[in-house]
C-alpha atoms as a PDB file:
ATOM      1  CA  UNK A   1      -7.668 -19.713  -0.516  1.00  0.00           C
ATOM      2  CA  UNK A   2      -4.095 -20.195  -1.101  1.00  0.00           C
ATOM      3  CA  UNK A   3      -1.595 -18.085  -0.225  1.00  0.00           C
ATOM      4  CA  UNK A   4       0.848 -16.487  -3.083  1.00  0.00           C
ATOM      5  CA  UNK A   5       3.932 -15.058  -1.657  1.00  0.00           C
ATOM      6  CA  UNK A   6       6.305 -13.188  -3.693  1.00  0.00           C
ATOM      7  CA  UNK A   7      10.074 -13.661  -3.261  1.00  0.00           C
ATOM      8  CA  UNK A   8      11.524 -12.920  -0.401  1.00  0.00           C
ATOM      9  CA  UNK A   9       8.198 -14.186   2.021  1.00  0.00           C
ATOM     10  CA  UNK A  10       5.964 -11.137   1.354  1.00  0.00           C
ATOM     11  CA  UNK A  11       2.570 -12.299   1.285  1.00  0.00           C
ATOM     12  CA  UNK A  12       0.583 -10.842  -2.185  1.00  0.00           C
ATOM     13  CA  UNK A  13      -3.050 -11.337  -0.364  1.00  0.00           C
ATOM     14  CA  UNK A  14      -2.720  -9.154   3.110  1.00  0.00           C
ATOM     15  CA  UNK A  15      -0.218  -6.091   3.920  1.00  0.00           C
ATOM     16  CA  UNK A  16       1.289  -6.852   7.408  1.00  0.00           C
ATOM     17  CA  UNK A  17       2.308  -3.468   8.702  1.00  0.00           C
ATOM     18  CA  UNK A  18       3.747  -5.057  12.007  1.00  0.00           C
ATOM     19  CA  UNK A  19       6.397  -6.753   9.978  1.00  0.00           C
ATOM     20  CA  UNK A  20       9.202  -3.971   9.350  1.00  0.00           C
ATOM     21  CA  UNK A  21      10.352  -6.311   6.367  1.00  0.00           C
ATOM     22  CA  UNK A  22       7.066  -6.421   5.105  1.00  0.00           C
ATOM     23  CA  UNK A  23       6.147  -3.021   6.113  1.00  0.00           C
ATOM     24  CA  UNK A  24       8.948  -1.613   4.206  1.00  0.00           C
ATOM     25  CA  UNK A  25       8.882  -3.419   1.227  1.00  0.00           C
ATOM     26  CA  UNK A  26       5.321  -2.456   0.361  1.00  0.00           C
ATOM     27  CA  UNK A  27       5.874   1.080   1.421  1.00  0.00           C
ATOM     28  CA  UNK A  28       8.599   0.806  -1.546  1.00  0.00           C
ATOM     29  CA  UNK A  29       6.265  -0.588  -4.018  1.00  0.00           C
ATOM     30  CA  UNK A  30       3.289   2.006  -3.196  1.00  0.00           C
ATOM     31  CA  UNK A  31       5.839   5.052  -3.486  1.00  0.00           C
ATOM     32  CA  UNK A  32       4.841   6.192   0.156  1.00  0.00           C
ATOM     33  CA  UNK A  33       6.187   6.284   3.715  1.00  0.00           C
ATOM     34  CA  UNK A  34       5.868   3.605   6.432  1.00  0.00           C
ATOM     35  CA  UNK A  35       4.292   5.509   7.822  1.00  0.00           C
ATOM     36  CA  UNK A  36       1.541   6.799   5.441  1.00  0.00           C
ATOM     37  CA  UNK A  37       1.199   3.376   4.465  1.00  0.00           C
ATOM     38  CA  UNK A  38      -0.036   2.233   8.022  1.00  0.00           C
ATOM     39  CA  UNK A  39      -2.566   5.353   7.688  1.00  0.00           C
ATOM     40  CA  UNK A  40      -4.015   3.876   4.051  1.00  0.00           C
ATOM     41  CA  UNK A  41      -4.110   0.129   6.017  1.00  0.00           C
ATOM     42  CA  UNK A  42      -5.942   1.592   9.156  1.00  0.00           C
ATOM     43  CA  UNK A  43      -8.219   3.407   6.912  1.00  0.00           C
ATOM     44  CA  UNK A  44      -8.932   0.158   4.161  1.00  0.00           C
ATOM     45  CA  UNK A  45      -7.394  -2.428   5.279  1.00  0.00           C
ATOM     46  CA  UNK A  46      -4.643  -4.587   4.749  1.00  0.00           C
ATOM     47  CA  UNK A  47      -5.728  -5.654   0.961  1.00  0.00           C
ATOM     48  CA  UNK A  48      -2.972  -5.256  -1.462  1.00  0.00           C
ATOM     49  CA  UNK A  49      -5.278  -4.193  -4.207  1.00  0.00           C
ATOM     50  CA  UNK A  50      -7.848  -1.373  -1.916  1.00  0.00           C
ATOM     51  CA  UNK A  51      -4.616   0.114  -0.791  1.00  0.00           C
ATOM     52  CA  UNK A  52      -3.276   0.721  -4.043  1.00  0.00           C
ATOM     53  CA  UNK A  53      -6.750   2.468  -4.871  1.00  0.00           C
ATOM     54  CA  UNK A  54      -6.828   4.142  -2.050  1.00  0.00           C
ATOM     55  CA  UNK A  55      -2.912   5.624  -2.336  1.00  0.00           C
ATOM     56  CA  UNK A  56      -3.869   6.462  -6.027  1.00  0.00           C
ATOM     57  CA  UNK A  57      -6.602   8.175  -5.573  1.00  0.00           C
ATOM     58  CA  UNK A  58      -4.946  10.414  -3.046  1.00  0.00           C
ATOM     59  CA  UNK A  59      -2.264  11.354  -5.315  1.00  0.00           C
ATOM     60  CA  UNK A  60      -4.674  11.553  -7.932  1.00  0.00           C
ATOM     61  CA  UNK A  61      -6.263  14.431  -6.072  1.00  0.00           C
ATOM     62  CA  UNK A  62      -3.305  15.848  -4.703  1.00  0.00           C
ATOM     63  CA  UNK A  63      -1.709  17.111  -8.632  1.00  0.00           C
ATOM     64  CA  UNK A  64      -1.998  19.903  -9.790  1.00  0.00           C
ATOM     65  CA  UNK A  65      -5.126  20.732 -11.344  1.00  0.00           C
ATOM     66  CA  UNK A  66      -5.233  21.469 -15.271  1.00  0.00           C
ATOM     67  CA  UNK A  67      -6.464  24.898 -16.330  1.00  0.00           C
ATOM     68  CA  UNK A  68      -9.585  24.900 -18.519  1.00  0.00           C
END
């Protein structure tokens, strides 16, 4: 498989949370802290696309519920 990078050397296939640069920038992207962001990876793994999910879903869950 071929690596995509977007500008800048941030590689699109894996989340590298031991790179600050890299670390930072996709905390950015994700709208979530460093460190929470090391949590979702720990917990999925570094995939771009199960993190998103994952970060969704938990703030998904974490609005406020509609009345009925």
């Amino acid at each position: 498989m071929q690596q995509q990078n977007i500008p800048g050397g941030i590689d699109e296939i894996r989340i590298n949370v031991g790179d600050m640069f890299e670390l930072k920038f996709w905390a950015k992207r994700f709208d979530v802290t460093p460190t929470e962001l090391k949590s979702v990876v720990k917990s999925v793994g570094d995939v771009p696309s199960a993190v998103r999910s994952q970060i969704e879903m938990f703030k998904k869950n974490l609005s406020p519920q509609r009345a009925v």
